[in-house]
N, C-alpha and C. Protein backbone atom coordinates (compact mmCIF):
# COMPACT_ATOMS: atom_id res chain seq x y z
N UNK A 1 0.85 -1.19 0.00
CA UNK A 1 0.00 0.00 0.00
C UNK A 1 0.89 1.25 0.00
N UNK A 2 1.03 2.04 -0.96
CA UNK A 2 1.30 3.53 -1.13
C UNK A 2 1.07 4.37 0.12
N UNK A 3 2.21 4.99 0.43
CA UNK A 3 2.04 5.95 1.83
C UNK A 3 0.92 7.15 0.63
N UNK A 4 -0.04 7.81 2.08
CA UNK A 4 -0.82 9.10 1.45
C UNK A 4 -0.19 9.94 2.00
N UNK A 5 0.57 10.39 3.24
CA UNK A 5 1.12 11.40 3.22
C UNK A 5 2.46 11.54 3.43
N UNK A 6 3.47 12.68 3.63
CA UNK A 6 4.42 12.97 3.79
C UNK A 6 4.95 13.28 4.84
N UNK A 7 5.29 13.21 6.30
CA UNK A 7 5.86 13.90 7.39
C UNK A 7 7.45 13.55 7.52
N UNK A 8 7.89 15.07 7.83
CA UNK A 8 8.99 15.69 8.18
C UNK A 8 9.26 15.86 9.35
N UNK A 9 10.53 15.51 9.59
CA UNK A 9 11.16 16.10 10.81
C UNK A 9 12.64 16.82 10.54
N UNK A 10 13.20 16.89 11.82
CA UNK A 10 14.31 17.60 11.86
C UNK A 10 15.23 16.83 12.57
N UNK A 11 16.27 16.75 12.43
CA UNK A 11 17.77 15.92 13.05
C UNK A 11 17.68 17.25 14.20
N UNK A 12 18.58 16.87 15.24
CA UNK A 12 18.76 17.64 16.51
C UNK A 12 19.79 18.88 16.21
N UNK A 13 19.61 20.17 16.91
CA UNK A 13 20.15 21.21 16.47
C UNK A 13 20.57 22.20 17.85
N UNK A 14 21.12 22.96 17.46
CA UNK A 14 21.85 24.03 18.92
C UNK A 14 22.66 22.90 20.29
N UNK A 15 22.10 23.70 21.09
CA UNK A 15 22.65 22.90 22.55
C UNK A 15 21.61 21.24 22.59
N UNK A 16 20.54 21.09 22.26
CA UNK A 16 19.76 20.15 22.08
C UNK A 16 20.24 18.52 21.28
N UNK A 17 20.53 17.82 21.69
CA UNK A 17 20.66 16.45 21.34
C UNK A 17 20.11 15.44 20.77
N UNK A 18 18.75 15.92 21.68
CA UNK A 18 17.95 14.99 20.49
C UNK A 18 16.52 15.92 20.26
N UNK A 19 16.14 15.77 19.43
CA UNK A 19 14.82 16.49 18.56
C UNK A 19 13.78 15.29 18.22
N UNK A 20 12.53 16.07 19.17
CA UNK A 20 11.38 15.01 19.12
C UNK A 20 10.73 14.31 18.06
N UNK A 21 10.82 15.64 16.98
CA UNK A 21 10.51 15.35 15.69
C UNK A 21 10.99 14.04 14.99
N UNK A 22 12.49 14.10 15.42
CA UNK A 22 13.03 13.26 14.47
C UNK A 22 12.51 11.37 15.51
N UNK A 23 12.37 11.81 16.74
CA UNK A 23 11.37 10.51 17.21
C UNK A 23 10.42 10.11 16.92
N UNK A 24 9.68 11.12 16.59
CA UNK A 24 8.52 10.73 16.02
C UNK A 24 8.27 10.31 14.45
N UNK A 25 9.32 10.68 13.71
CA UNK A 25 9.58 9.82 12.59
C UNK A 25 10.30 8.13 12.39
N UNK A 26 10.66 8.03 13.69
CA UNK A 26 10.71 6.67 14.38
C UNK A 26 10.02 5.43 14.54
N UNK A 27 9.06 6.59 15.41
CA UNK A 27 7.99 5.82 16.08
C UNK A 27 6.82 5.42 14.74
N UNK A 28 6.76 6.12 13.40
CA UNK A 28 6.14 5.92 12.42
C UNK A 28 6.93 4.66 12.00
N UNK A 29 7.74 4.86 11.48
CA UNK A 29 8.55 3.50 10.76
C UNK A 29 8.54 2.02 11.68
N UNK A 30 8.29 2.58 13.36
CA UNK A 30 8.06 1.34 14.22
C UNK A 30 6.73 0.68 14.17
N UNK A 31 5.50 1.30 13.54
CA UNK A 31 3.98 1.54 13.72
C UNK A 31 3.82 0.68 12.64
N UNK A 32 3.61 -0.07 12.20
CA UNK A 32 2.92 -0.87 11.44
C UNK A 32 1.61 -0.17 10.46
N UNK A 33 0.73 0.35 11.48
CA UNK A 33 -0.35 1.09 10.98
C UNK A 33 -0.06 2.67 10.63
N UNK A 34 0.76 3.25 11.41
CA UNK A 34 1.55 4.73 11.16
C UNK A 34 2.31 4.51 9.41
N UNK A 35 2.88 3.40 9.48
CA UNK A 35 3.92 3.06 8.36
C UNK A 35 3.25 2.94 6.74
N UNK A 36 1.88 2.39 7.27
CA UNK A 36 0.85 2.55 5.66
C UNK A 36 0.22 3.28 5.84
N UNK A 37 -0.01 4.31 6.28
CA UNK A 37 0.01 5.92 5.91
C UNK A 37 0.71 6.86 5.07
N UNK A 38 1.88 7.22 6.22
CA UNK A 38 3.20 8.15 6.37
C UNK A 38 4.34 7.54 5.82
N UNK A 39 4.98 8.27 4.49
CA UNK A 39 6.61 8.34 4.36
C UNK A 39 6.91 9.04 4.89
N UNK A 40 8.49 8.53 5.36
CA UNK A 40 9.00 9.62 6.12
C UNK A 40 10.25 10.32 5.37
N UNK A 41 10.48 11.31 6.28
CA UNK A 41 11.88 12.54 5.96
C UNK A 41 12.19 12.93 6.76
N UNK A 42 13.55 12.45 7.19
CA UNK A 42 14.38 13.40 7.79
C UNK A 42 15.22 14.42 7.22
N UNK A 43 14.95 15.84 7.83
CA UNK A 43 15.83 16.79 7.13
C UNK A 43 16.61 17.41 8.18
N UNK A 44 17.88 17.82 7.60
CA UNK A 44 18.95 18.53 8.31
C UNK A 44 18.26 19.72 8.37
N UNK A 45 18.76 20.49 10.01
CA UNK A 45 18.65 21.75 10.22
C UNK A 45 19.60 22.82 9.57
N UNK A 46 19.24 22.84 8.37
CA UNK A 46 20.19 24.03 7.39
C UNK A 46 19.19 25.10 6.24
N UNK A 47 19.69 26.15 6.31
CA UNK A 47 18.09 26.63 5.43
C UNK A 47 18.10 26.24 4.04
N UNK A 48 18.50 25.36 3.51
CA UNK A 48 18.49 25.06 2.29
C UNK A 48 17.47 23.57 2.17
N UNK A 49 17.04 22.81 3.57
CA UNK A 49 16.10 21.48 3.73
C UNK A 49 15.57 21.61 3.16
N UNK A 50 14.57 22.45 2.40
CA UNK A 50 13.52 22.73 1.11
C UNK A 50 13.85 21.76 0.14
N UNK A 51 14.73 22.28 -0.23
CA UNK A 51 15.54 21.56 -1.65
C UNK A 51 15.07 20.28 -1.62
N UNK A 52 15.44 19.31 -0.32
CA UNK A 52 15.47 18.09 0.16
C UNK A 52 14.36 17.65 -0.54
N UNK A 53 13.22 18.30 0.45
CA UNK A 53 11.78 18.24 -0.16
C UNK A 53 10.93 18.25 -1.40
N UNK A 54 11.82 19.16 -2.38
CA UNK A 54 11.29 19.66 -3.17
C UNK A 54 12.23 19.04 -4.85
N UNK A 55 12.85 18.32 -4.37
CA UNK A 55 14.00 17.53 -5.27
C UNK A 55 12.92 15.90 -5.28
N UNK A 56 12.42 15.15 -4.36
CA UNK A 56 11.93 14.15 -4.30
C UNK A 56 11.16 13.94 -5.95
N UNK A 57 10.82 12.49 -6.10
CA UNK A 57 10.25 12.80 -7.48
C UNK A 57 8.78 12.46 -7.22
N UNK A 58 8.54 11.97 -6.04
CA UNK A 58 7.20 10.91 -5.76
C UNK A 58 6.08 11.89 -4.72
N UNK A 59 6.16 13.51 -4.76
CA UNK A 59 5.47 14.33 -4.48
C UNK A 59 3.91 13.77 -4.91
N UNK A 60 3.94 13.74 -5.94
CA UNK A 60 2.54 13.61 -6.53
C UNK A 60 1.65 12.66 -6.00
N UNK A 61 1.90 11.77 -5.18
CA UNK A 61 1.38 10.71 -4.41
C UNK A 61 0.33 10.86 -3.17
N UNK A 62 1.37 12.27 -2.68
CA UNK A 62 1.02 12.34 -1.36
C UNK A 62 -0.13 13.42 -1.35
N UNK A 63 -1.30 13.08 -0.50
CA UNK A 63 -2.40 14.03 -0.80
C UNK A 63 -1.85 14.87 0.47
N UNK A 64 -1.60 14.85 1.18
CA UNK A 64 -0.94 16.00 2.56
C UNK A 64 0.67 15.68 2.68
N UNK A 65 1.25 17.08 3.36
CA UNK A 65 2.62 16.84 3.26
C UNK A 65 2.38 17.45 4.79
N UNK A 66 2.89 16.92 5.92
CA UNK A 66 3.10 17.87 7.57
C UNK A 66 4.38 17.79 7.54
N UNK A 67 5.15 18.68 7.95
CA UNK A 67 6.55 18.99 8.54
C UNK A 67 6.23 19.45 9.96
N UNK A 68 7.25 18.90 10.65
CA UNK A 68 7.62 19.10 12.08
C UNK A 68 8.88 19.81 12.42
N UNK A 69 8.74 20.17 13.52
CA UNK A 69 9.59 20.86 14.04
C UNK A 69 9.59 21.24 15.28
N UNK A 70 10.23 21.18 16.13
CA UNK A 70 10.36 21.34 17.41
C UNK A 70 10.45 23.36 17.76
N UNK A 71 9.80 23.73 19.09
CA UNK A 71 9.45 25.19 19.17
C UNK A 71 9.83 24.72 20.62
N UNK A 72 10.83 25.19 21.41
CA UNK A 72 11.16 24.53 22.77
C UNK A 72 10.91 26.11 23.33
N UNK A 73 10.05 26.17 24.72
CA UNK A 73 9.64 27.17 25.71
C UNK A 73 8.21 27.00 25.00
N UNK A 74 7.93 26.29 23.99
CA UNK A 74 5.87 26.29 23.76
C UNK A 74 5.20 24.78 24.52
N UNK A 75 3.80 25.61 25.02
CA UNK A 75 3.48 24.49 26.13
C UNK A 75 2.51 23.59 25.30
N UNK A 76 2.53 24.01 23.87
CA UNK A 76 0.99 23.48 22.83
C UNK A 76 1.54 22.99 21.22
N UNK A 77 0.66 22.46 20.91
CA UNK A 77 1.36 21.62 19.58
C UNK A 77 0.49 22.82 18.59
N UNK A 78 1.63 23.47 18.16
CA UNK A 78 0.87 24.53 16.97
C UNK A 78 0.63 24.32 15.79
N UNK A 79 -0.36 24.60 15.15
CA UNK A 79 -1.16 24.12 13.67
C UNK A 79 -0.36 26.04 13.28
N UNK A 80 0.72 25.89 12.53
CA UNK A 80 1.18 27.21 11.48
C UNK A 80 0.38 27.40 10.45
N UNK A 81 -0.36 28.50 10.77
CA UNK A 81 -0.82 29.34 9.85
C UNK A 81 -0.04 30.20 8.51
N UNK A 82 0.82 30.28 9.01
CA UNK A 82 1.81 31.74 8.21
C UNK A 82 3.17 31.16 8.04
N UNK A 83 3.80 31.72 6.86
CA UNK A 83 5.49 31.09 7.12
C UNK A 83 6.00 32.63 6.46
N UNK A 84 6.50 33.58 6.71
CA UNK A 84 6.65 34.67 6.93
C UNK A 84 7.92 34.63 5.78
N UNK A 85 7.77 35.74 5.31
CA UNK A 85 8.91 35.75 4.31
C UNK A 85 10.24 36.72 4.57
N UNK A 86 10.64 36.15 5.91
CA UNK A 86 11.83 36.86 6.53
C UNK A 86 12.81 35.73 7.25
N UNK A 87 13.87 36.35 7.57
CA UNK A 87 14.65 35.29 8.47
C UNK A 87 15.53 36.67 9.23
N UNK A 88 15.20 35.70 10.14
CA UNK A 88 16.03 36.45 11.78
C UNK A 88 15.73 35.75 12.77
N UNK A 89 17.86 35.48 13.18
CA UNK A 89 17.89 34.40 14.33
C UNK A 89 19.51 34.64 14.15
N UNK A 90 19.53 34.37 15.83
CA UNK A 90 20.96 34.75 15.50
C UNK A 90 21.40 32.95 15.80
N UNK A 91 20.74 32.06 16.30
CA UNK A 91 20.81 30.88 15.93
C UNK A 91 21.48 29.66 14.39
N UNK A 92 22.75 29.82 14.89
CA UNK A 92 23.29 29.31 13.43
C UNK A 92 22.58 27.73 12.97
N UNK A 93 22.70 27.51 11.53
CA UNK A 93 21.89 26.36 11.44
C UNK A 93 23.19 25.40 11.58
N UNK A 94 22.83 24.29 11.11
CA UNK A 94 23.69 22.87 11.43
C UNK A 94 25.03 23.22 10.46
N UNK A 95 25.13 23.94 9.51
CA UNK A 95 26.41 24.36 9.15
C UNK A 95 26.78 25.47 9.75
N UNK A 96 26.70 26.06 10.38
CA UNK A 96 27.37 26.94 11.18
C UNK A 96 26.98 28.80 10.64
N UNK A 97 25.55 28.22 9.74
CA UNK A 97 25.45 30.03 8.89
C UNK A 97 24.42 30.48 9.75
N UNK A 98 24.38 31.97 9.70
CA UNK A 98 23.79 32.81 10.37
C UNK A 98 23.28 34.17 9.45
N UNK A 99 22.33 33.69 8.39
CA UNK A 99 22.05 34.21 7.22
C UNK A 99 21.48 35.64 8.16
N UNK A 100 22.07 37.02 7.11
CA UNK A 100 22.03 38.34 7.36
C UNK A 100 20.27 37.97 7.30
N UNK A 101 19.63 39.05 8.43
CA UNK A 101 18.18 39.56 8.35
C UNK A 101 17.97 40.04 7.36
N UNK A 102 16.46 39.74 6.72
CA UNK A 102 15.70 40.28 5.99
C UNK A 102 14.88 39.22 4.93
N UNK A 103 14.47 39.47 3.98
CA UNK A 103 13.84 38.62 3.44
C UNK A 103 14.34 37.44 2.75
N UNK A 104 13.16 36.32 2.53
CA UNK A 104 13.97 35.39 1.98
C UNK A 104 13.95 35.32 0.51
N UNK A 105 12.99 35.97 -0.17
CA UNK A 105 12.96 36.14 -1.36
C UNK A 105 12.07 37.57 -1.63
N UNK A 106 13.09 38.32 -1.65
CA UNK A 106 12.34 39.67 -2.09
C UNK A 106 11.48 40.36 -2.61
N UNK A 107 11.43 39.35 -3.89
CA UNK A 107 9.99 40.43 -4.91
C UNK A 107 8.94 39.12 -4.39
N UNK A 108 8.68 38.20 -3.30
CA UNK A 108 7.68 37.68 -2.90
C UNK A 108 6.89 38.06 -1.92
N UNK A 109 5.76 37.82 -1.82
CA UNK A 109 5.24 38.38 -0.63
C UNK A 109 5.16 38.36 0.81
N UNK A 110 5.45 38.94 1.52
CA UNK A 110 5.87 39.19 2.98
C UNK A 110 5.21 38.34 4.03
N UNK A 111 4.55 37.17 3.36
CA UNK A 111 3.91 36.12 3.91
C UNK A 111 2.93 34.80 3.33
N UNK A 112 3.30 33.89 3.27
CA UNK A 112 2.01 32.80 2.61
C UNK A 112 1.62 32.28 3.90
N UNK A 113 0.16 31.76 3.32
CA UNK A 113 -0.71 31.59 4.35
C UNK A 113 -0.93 29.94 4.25
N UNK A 114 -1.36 29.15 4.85
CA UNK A 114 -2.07 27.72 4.38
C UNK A 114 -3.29 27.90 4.30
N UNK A 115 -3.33 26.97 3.31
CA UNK A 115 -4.79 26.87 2.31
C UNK A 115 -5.29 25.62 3.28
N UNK A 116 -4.85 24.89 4.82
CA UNK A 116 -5.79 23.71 5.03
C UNK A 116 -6.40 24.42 5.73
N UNK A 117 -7.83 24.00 6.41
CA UNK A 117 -8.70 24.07 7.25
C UNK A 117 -8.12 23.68 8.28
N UNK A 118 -7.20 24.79 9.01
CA UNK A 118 -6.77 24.17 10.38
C UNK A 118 -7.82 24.59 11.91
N UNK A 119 -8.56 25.17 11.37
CA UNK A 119 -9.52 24.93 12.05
C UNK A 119 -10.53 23.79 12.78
N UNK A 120 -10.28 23.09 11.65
CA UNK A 120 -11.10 21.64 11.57
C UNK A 120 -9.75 20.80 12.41
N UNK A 121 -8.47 20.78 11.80
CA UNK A 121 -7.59 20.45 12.40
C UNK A 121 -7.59 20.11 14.06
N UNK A 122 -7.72 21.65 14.20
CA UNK A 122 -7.35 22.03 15.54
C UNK A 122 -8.85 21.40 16.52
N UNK A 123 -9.90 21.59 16.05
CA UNK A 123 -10.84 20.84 16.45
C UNK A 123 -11.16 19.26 16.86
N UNK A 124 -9.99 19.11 15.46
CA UNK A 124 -10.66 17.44 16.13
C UNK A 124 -9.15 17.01 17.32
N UNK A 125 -7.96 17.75 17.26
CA UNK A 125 -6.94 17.57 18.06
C UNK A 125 -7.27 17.80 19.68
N UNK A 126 -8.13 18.71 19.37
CA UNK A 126 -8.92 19.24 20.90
C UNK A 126 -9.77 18.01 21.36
N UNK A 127 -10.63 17.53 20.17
CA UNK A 127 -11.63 16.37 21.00
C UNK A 127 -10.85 15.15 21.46
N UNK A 128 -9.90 15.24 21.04
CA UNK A 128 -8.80 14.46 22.04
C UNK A 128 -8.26 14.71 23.03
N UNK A 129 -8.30 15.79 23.67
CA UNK A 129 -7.89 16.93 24.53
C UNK A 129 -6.08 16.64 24.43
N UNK A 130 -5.63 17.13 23.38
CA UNK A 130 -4.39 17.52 23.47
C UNK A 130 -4.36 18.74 23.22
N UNK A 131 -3.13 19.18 23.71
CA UNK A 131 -3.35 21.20 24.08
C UNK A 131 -3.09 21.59 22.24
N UNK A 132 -3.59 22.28 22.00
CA UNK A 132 -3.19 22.80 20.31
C UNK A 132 -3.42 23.98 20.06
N UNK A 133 -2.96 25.08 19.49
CA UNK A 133 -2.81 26.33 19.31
C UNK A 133 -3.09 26.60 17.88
N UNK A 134 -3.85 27.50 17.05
CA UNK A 134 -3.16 28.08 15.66
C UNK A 134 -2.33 29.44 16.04
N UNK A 135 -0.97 28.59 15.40
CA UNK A 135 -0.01 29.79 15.71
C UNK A 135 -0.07 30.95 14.27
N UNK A 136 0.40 32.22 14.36
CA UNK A 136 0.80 33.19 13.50
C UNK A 136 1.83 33.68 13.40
N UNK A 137 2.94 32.38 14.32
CA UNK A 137 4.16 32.69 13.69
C UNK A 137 5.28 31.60 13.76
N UNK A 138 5.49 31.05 12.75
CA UNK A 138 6.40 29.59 12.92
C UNK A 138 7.90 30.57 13.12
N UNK A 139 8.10 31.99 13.06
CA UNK A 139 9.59 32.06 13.86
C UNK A 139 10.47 32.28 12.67
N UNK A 140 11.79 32.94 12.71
CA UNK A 140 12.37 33.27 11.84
C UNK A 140 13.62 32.40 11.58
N UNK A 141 13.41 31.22 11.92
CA UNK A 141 14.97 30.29 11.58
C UNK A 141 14.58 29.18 10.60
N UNK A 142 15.17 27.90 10.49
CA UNK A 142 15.04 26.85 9.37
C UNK A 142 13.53 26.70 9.33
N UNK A 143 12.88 26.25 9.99
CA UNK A 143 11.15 26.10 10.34
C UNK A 143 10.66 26.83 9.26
N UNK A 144 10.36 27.97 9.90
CA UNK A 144 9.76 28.90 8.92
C UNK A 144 10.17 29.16 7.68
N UNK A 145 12.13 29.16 7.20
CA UNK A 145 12.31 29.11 5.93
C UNK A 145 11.88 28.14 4.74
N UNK A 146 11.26 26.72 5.87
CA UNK A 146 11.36 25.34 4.92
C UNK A 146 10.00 25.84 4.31
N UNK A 147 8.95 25.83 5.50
CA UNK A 147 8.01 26.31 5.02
C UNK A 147 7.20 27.39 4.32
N UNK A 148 7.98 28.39 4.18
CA UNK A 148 7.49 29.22 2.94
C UNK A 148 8.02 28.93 1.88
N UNK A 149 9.14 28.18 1.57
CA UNK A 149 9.76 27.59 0.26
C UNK A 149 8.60 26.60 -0.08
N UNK A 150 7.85 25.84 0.81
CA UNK A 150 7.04 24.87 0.46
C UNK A 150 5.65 25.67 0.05
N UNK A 151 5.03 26.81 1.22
CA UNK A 151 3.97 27.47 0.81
C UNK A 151 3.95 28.00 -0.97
N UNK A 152 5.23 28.32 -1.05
CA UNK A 152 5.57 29.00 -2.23
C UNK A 152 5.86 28.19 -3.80
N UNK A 153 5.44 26.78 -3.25
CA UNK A 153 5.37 25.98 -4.37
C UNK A 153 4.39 25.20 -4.68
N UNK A 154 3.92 24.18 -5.65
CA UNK A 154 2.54 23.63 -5.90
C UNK A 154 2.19 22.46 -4.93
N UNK A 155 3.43 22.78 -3.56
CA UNK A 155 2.69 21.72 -2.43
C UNK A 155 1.70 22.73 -1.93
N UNK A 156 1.65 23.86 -2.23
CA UNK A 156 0.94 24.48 -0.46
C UNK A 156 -0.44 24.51 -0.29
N UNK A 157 -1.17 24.07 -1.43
CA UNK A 157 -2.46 23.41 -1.05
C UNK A 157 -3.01 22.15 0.18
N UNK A 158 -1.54 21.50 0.25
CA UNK A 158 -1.61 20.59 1.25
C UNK A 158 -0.58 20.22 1.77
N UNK A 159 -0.15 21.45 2.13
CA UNK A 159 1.20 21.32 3.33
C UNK A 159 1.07 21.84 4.69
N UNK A 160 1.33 21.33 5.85
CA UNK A 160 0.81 22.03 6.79
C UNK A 160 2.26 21.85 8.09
N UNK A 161 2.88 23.00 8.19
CA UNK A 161 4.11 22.84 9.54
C UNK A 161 3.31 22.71 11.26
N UNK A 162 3.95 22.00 11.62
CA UNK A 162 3.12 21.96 12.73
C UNK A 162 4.77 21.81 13.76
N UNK A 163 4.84 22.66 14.75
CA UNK A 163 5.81 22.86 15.96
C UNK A 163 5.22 22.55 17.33
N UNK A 164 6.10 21.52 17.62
CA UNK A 164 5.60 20.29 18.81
C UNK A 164 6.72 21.33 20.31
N UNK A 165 6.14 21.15 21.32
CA UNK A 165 7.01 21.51 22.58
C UNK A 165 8.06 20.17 22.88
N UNK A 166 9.20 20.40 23.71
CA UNK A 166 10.00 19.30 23.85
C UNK A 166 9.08 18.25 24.84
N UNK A 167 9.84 17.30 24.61
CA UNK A 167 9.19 16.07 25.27
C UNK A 167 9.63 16.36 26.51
N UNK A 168 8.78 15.86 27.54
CA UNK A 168 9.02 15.82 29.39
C UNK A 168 10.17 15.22 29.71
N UNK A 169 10.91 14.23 28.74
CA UNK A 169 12.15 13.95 29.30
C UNK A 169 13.63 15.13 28.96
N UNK A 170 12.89 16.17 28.09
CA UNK A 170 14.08 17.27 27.55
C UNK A 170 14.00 18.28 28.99
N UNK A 171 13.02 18.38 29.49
CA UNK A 171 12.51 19.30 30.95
C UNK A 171 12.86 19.16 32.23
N UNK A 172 13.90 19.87 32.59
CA UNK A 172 13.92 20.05 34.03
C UNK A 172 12.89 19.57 35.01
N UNK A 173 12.00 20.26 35.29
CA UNK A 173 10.98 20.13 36.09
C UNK A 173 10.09 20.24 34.83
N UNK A 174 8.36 19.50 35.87
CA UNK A 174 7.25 19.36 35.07
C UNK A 174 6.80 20.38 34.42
N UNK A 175 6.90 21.54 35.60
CA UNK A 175 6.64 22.62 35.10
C UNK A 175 7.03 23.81 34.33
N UNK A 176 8.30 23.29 33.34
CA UNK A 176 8.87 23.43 31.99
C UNK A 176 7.87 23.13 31.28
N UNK A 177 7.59 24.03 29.87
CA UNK A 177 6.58 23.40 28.81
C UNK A 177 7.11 22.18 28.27
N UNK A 178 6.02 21.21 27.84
CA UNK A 178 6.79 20.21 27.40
C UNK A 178 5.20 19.31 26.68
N UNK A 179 5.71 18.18 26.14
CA UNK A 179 4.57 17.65 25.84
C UNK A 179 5.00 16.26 25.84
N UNK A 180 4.08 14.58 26.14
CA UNK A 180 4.27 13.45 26.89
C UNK A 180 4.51 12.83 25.62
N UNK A 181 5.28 11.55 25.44
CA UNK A 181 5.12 10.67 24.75
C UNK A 181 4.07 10.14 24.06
N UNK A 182 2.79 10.15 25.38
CA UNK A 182 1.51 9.51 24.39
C UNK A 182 0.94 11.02 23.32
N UNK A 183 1.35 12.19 24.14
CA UNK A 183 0.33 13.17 23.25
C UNK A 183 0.78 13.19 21.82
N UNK A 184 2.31 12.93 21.50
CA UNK A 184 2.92 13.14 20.44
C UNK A 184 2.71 12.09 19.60
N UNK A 185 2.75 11.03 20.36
CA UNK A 185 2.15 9.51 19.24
C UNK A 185 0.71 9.66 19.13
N UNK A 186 0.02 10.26 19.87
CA UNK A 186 -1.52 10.42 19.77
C UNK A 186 -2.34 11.28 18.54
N UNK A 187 -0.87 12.55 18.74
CA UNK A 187 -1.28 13.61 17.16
C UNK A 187 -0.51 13.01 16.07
N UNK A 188 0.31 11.88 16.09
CA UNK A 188 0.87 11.14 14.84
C UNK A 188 -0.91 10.34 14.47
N UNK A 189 -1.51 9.84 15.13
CA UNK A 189 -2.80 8.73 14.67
C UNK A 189 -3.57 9.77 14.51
N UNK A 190 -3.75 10.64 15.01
CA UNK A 190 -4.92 11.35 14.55
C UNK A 190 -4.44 11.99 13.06
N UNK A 191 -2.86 12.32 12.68
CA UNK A 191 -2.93 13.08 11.61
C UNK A 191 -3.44 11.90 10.31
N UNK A 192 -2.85 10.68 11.10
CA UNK A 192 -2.72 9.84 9.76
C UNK A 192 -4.61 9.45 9.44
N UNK A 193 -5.29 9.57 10.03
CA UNK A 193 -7.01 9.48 9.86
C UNK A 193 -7.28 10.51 8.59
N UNK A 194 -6.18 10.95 7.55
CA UNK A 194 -6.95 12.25 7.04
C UNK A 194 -8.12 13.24 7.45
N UNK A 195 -7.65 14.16 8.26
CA UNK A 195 -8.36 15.34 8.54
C UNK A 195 -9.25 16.20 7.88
């Protein structure tokens, strides 16, 4: 059976070791039922991961594409609305660049939006009661660059970034934001139900 969708993660980046994302592209390939859904991707934290994405030849398959990404100090799994057409961070990526502020492609527009119903999204993530946010800003480092390269191409009808909090074992105390093992395997089954 043909995977229907696409999810992304990210290899581990900064002071951080390991990146949930890239567990949870794990825990798909461990899933039997996750596994005839979801292909997976791992992408390096560098602003050029687009490419990665966008080089594949077997796009056409997938009726949804989610990318992940880890947002560490958020207490909620955010449904991205916006991928902003700027970069600023003084956060170097996995090669060591620290691309000058300002836009990422100039004569484009200063923001794409997603075309899914994350409304509906965010609704049925709630009747599960996992915490979920629509955010209006995936942030000015790799995240947000992957995803307006993607908004900005003939995926973005059905591409959707979604930024997970670190897992409870990345957290000091409980009361660090963080989010549990089951909630993160819980929004892997719910994504794979087509929304």
């Amino acid at each position: 059976m043909s995977s229907k969708f696409l999810i992304t993660g990210f290899e581990p980046f900064g002071e951080d070791n390991l990146n949930p994302t890239q567990l949870m592209l794990e825990w798909v390939q461990q899933d039997p039922q996750l596994y005839s859904v979801f292909e997976t991707q791992l992408l390096p934290v560098v602003y050029g991961a687009h490419e990665k994405v966008l080089a594949r030849t077997d796009l056409d398959q997938f009726e949804r594409i989610y990318c992940l990404g880890l947002a560490a100090g958020r207490s909620r799994i955010s449904l991205e609305r916006v991928a902003l057409n700027w970069i600023e961070s003084s956060q170097p990526d996995n090669n060591g660049i620290v691309p000058q502020r300002g836009a990422i492609e100039p004569k484009l527009p200063t923001a794409l939006f997603s075309s899914l119903d994350l409304e509906k999204i965010k609704d049925r993530l709630l009747s599960s009661n996992l915490p979920v946010e629509i955010s209006l800003s995936a942030g000015g480092y790799v995240c947000n660059h992957l995803y307006f390269h993607l908004l900005n191409s003939s995926l973005r009808e059905r591409t959707l970034f979604i930024h997970v909090p670190y897992l409870e074992s990345q957290v000091n105390t409980s009361s660090q934001p963080h989010a549990t093992e089951t909630q993160l395997k819980q929004l892997l089954h719910i994504l794979a139900t087509d929304i």
